[in-house]
N, C-alpha and C. Protein backbone atom coordinates (compact mmCIF):
# COMPACT_ATOMS: atom_id res chain seq x y z
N UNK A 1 -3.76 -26.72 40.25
CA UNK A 1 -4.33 -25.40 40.30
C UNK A 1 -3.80 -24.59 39.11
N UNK A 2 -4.47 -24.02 38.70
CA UNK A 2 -4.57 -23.13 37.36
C UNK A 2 -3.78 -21.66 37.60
N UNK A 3 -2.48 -21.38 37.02
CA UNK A 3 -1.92 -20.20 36.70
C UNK A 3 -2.75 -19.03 36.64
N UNK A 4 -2.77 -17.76 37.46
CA UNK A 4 -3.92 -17.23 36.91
C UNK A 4 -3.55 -15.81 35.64
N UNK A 5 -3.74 -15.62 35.31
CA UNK A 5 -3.68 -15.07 34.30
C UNK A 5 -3.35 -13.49 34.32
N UNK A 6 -2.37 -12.93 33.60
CA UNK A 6 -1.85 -11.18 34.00
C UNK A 6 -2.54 -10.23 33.35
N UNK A 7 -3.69 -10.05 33.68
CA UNK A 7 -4.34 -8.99 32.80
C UNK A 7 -3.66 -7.80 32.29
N UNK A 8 -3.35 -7.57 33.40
CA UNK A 8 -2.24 -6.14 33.32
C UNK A 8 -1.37 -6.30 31.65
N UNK A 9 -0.51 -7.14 32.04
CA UNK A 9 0.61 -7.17 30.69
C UNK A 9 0.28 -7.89 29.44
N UNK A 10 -1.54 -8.32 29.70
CA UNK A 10 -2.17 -9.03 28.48
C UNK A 10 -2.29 -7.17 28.01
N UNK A 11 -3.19 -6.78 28.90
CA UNK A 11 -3.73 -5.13 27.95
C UNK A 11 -2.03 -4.45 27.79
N UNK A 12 -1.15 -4.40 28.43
CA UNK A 12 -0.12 -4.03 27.91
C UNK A 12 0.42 -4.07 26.54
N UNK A 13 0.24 -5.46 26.48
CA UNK A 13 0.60 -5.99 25.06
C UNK A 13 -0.18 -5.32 23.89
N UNK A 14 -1.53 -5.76 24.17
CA UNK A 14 -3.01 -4.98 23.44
C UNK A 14 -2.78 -3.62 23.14
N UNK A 15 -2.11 -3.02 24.14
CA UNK A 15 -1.57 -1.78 24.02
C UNK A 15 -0.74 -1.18 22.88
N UNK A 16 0.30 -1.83 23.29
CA UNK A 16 1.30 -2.14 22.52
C UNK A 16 1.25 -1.92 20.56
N UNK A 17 0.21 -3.35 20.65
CA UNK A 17 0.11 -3.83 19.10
C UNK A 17 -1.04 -3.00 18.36
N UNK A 18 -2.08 -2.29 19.17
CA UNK A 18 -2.86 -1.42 18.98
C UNK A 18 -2.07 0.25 18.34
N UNK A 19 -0.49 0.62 18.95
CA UNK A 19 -0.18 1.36 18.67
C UNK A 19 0.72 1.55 17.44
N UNK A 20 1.11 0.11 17.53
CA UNK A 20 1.58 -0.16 15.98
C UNK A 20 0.75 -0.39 15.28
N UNK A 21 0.03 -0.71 15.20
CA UNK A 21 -0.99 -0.79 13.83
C UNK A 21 -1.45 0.62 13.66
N UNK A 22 -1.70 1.36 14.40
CA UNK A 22 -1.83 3.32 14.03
C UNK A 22 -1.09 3.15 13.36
N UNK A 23 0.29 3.35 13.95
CA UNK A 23 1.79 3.65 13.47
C UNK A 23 1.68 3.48 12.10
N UNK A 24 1.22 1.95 11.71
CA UNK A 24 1.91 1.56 10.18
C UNK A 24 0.33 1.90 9.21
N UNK A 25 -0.61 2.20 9.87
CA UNK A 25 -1.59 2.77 8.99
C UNK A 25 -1.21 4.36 8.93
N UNK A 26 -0.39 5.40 9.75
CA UNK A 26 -0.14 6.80 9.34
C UNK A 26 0.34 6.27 8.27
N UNK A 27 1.92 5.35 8.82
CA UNK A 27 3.13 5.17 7.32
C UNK A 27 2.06 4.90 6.06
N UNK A 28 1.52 4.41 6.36
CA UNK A 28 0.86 3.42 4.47
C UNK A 28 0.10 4.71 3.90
N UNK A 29 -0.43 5.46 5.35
CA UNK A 29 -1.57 6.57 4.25
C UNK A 29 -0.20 7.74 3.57
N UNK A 30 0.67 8.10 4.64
CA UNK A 30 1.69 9.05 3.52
C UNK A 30 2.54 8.16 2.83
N UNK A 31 2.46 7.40 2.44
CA UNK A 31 3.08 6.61 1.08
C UNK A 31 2.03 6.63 0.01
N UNK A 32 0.48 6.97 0.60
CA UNK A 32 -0.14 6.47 -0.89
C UNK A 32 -0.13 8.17 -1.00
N UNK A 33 -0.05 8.89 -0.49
CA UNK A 33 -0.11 10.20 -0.46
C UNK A 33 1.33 10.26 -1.82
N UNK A 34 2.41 9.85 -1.37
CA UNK A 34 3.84 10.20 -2.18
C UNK A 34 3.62 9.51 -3.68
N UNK A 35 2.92 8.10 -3.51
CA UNK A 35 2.78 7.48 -4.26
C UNK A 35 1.78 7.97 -5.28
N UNK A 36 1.03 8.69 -5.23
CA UNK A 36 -0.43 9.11 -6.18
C UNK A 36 0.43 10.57 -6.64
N UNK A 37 1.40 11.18 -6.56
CA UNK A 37 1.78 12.54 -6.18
C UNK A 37 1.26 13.71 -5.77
N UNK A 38 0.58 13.44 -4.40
CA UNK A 38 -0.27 14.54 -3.70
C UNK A 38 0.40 15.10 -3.25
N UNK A 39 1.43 14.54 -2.85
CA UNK A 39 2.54 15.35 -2.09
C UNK A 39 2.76 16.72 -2.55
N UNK A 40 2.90 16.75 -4.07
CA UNK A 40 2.98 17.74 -4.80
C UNK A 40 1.92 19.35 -4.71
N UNK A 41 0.92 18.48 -4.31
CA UNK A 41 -0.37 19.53 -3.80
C UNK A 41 0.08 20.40 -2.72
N UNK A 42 0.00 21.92 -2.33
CA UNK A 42 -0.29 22.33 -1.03
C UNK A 42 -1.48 21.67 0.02
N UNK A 43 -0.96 21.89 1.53
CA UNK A 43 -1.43 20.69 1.98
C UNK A 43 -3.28 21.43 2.02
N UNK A 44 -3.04 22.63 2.01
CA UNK A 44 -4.40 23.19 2.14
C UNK A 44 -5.68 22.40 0.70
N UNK A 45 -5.11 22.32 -0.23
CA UNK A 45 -5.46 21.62 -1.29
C UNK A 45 -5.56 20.20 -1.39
N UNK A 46 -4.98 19.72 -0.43
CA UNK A 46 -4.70 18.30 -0.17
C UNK A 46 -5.98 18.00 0.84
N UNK A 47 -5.94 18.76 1.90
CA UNK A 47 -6.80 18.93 2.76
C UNK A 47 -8.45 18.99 2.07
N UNK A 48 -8.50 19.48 1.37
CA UNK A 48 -10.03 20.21 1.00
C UNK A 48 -10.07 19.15 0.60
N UNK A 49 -9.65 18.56 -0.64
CA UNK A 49 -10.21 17.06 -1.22
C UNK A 49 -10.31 16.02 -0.76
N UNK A 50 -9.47 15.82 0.40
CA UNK A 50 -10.30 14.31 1.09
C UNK A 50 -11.48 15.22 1.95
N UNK A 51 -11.30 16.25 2.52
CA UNK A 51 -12.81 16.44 2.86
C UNK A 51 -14.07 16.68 1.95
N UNK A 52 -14.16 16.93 0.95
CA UNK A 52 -14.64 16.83 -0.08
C UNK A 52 -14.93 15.22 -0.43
N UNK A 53 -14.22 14.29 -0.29
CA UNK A 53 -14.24 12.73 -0.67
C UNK A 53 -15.20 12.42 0.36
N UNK A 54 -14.67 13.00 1.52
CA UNK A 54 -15.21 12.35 3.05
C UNK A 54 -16.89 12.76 3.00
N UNK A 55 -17.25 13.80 2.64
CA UNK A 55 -18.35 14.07 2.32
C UNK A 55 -19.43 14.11 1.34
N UNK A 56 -18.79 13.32 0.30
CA UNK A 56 -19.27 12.82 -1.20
C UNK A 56 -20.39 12.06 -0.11
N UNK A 57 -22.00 12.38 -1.08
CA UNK A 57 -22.54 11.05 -0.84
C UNK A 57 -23.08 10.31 -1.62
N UNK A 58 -22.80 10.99 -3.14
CA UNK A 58 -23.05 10.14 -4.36
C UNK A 58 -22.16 8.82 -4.43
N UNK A 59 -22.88 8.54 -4.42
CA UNK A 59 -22.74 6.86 -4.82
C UNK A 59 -21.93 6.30 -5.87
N UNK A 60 -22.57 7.31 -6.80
CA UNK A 60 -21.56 6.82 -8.13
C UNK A 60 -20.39 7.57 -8.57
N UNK A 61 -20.32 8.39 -7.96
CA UNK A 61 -18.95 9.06 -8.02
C UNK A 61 -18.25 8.33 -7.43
N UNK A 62 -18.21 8.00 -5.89
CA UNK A 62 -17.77 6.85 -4.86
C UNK A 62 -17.50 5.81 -5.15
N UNK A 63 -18.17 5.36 -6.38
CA UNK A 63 -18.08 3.73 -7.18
C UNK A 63 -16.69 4.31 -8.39
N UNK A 64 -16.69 5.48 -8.87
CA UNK A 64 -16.11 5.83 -9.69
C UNK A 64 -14.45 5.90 -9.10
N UNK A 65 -14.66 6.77 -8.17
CA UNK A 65 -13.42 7.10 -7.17
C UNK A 65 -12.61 5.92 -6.79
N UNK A 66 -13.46 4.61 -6.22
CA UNK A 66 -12.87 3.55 -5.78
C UNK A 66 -12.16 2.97 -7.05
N UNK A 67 -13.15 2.37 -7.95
CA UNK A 67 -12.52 1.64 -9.27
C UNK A 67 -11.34 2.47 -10.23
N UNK A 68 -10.71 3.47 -9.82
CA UNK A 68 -9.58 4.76 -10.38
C UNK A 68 -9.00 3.89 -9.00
N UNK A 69 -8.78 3.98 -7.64
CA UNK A 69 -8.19 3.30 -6.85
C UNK A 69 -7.43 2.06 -7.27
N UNK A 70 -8.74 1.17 -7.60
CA UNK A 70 -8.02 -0.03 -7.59
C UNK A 70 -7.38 -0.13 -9.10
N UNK A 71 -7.64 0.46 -9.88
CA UNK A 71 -7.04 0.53 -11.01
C UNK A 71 -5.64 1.30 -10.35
N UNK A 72 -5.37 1.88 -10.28
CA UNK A 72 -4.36 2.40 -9.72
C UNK A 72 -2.87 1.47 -8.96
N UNK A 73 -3.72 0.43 -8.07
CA UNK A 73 -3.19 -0.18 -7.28
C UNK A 73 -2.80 -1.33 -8.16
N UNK A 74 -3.37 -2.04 -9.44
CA UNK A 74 -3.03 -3.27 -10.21
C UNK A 74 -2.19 -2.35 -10.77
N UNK A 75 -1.91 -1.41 -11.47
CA UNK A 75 -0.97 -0.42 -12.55
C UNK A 75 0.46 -0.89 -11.56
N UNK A 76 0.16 -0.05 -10.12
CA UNK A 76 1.08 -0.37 -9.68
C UNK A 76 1.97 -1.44 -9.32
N UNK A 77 1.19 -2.51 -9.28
CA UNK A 77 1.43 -3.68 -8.97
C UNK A 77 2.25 -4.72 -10.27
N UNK A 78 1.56 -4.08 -11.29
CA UNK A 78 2.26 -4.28 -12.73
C UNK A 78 3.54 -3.91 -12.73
N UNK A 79 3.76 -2.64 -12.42
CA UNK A 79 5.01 -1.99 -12.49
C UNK A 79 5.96 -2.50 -11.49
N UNK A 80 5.74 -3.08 -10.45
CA UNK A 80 6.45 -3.65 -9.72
C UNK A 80 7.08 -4.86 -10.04
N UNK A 81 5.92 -6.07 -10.49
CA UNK A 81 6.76 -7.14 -10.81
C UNK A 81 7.32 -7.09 -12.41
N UNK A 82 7.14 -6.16 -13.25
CA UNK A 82 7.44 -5.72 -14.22
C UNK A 82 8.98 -5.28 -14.30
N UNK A 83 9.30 -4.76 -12.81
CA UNK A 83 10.79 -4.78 -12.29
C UNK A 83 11.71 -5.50 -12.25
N UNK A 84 10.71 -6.23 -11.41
CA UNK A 84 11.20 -7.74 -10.67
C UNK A 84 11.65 -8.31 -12.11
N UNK A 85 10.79 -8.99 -12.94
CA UNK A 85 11.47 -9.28 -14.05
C UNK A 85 12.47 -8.89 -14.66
N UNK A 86 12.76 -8.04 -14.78
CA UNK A 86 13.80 -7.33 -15.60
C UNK A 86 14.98 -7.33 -15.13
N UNK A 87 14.71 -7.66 -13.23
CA UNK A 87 15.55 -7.73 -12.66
C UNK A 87 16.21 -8.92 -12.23
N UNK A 88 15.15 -9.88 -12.86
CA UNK A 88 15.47 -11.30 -12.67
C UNK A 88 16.40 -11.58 -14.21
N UNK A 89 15.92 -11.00 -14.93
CA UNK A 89 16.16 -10.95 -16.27
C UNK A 89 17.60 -10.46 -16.13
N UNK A 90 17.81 -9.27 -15.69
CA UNK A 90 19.23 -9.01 -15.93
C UNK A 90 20.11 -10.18 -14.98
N UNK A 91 19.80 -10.46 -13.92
CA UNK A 91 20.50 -11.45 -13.46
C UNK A 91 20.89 -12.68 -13.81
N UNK A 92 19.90 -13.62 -14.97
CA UNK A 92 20.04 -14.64 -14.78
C UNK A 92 20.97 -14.37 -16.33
N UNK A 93 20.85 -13.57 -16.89
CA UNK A 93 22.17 -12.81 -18.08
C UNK A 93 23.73 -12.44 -17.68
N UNK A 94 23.48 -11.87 -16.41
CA UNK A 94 24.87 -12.17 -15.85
C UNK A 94 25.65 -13.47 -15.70
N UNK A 95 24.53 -14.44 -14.90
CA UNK A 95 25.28 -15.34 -14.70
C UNK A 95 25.30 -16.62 -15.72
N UNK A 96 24.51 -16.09 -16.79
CA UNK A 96 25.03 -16.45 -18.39
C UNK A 96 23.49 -17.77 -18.16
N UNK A 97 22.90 -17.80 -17.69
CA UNK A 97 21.56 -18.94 -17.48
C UNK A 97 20.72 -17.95 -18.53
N UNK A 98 19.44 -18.57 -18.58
CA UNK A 98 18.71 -18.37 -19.71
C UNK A 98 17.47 -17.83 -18.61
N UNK A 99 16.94 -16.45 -19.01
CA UNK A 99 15.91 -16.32 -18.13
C UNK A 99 14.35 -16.93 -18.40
N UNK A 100 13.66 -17.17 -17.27
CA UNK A 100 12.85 -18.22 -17.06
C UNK A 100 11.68 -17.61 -18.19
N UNK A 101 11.07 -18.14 -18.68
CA UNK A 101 9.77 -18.46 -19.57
C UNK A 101 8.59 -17.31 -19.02
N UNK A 102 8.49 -17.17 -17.94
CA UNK A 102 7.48 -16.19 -17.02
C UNK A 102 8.02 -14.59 -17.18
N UNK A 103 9.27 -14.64 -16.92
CA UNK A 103 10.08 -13.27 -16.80
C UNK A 103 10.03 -12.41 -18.31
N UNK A 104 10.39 -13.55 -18.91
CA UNK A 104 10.48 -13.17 -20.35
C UNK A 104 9.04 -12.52 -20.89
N UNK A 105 8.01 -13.56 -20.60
CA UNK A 105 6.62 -12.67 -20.77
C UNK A 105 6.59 -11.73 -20.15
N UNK A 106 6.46 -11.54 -19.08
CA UNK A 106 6.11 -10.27 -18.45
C UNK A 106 6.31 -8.84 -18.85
N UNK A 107 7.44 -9.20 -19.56
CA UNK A 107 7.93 -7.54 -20.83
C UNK A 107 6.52 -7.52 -21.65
């Protein structure tokens, strides 16, 4: 005979993982907020322009807006492992090794 199954602490769970994923989508939207420096904006000013975005229905502004996004997001992404290197770089100088062929490009 077959176990029957706890609905209860299945939707619990559902519950649960439903509220973390809010959770870490607030965190990610005020990081891109800190990250773009909106932060810097009053929030009333901050406010008007995503409603302003939210209500764009040109198309090509929207195409424009996104591709400044993702440009945005490779820049950043540059700058990150652009770190990483440097940081691999200073390390493998400490410990007197020769840094790797990849790291070295990446400058």
């Amino acid at each position: 005979m077959r176990k029957p199954r706890d609905f209860d602490s299945e939707l619990k769970a559902l519950d649960s993982k439903a509220r973390q994923l809010k959770q870490a989508k607030l965190q990610q939207l005020g990081e891109l907020v800190v990250a773009t420096g909106a932060d810097a904006l009053p929030v009333e000013q901050l406010a008007g322009a995503l409603l302003a975005i939210v209500s764009a229905s040109d198309m090509i502004v929207r195409e424009d807006w996104r591709q400044r996004g993702a440009a945005f997001f490779q820049q950043q992404g540059k700058a990150r492992g652009g770190a990483r290197a440097r940081a691999a770089s200073a390390a493998a100088a400490d410990s007197g090794a020769a840094p790797s062929g990849g790291a070295a490009r990446a400058e």
